[in-house]
Every structure is written in structure tokens, then in C-alpha cells.
Protein backbone atom coordinates (compact mmCIF):
# COMPACT_ATOMS: atom_id res chain seq x y z
CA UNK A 1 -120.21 168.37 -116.54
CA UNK A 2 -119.74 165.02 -114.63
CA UNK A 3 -118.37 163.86 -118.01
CA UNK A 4 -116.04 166.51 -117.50
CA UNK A 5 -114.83 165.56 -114.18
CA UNK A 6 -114.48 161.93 -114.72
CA UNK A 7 -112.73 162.53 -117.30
CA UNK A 8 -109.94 164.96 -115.44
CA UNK A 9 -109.70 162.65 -111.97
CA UNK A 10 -109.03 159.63 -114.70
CA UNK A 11 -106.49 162.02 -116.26
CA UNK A 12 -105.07 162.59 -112.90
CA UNK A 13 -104.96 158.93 -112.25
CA UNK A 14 -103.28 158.13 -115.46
CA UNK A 15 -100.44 160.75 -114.58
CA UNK A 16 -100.09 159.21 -111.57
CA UNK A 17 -99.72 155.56 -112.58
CA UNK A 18 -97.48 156.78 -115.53
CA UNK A 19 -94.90 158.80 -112.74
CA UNK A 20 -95.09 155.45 -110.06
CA UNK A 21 -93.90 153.88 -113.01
CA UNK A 22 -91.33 156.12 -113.84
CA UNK A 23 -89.93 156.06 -110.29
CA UNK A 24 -89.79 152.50 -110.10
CA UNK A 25 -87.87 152.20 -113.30
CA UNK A 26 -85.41 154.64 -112.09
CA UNK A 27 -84.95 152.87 -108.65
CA UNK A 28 -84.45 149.79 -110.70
CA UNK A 29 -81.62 151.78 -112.65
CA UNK A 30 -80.57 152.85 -109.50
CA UNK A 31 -80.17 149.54 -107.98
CA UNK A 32 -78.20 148.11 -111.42
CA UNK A 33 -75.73 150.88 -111.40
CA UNK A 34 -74.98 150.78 -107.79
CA UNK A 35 -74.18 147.26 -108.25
CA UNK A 36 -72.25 148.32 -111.23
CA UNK A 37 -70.16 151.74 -110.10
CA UNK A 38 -71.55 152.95 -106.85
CA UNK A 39 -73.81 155.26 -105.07
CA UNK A 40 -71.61 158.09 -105.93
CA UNK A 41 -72.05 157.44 -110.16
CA UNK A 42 -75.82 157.48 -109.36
CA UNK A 43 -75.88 160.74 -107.24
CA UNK A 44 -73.92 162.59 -110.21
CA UNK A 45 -75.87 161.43 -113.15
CA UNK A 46 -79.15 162.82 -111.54
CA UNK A 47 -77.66 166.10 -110.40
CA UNK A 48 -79.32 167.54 -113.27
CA UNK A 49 -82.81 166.16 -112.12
CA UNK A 50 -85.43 167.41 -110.12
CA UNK A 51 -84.87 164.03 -107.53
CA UNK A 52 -81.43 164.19 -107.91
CA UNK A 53 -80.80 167.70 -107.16
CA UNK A 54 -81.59 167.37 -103.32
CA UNK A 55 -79.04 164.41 -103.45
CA UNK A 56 -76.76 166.37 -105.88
CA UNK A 57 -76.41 169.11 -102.70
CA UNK A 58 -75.63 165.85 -100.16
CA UNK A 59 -73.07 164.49 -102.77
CA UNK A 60 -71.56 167.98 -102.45
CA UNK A 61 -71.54 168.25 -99.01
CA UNK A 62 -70.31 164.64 -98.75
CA UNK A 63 -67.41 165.25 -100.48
CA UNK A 64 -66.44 168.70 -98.82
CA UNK A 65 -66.67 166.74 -95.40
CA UNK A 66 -63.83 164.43 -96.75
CA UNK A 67 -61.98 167.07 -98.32
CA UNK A 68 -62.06 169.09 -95.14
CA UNK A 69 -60.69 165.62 -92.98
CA UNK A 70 -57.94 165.74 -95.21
CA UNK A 71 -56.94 168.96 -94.81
């Protein structure tokens, strides 16, 4: 049993190394295409993302806030 439960909080562990991993590798991505094309390039290639949805919606809003100022 404690075999058992070592075994699932190192499991746990692993997953969460492997996903502060992942999230540093995208904010290095991040970082290389805003120097590259922008914040705005960024914000639509992750729209289809779980992270980039919430900043998908502000991207939208964003740009109906200019749209409206020109109108």
C-alpha cells in the first residue's frame, strides 16, 4: 500500500515537473515571437489552447474596443 502511494505522489510530481516545463518552453516561444511579430501573433496562435483561450476573449475584446473608436 505505501508502495502504492509513493508511487502515485511521484507520478504526481513527475506531471508536474513535465507541465513547469512545458510552460516555460512556451513563455520562451512567447518571448521569441513577440520579438519577432508581436503580442497580437501570439494571442491568435493560442486561441485554440486552453491558456490561450482566456487571452483569445481579451484579443477579441481588444480589437472591438478599437473598432468601436473608429466608428
Amino acid at each position: 500500500m505505501k508502495l502504492r502511494n509513493e508511487r502515485r505522489k511521484n507520478q504526481q510530481r513527475f506531471k508536474e515537473k513535465e507541465r513547469e516545463i512545458e510552460e516555460e518552453e512556451e513563455e520562451e516561444e512567447e518571448e521569441e515571437e513577440r520579438e519577432r511579430g508581436g503580442e497580437d501573433s501570439i494571442v491568435k496562435k493560442q486561441c485554440g489552447t486552453d491558456r490561450g483561450k482566456q487571452r483569445c476573449s481579451k484579443y477579441r475584446r481588444k480589437e472591438e474596443e478599437i473598432v468601436n473608436e473608429r466608428d
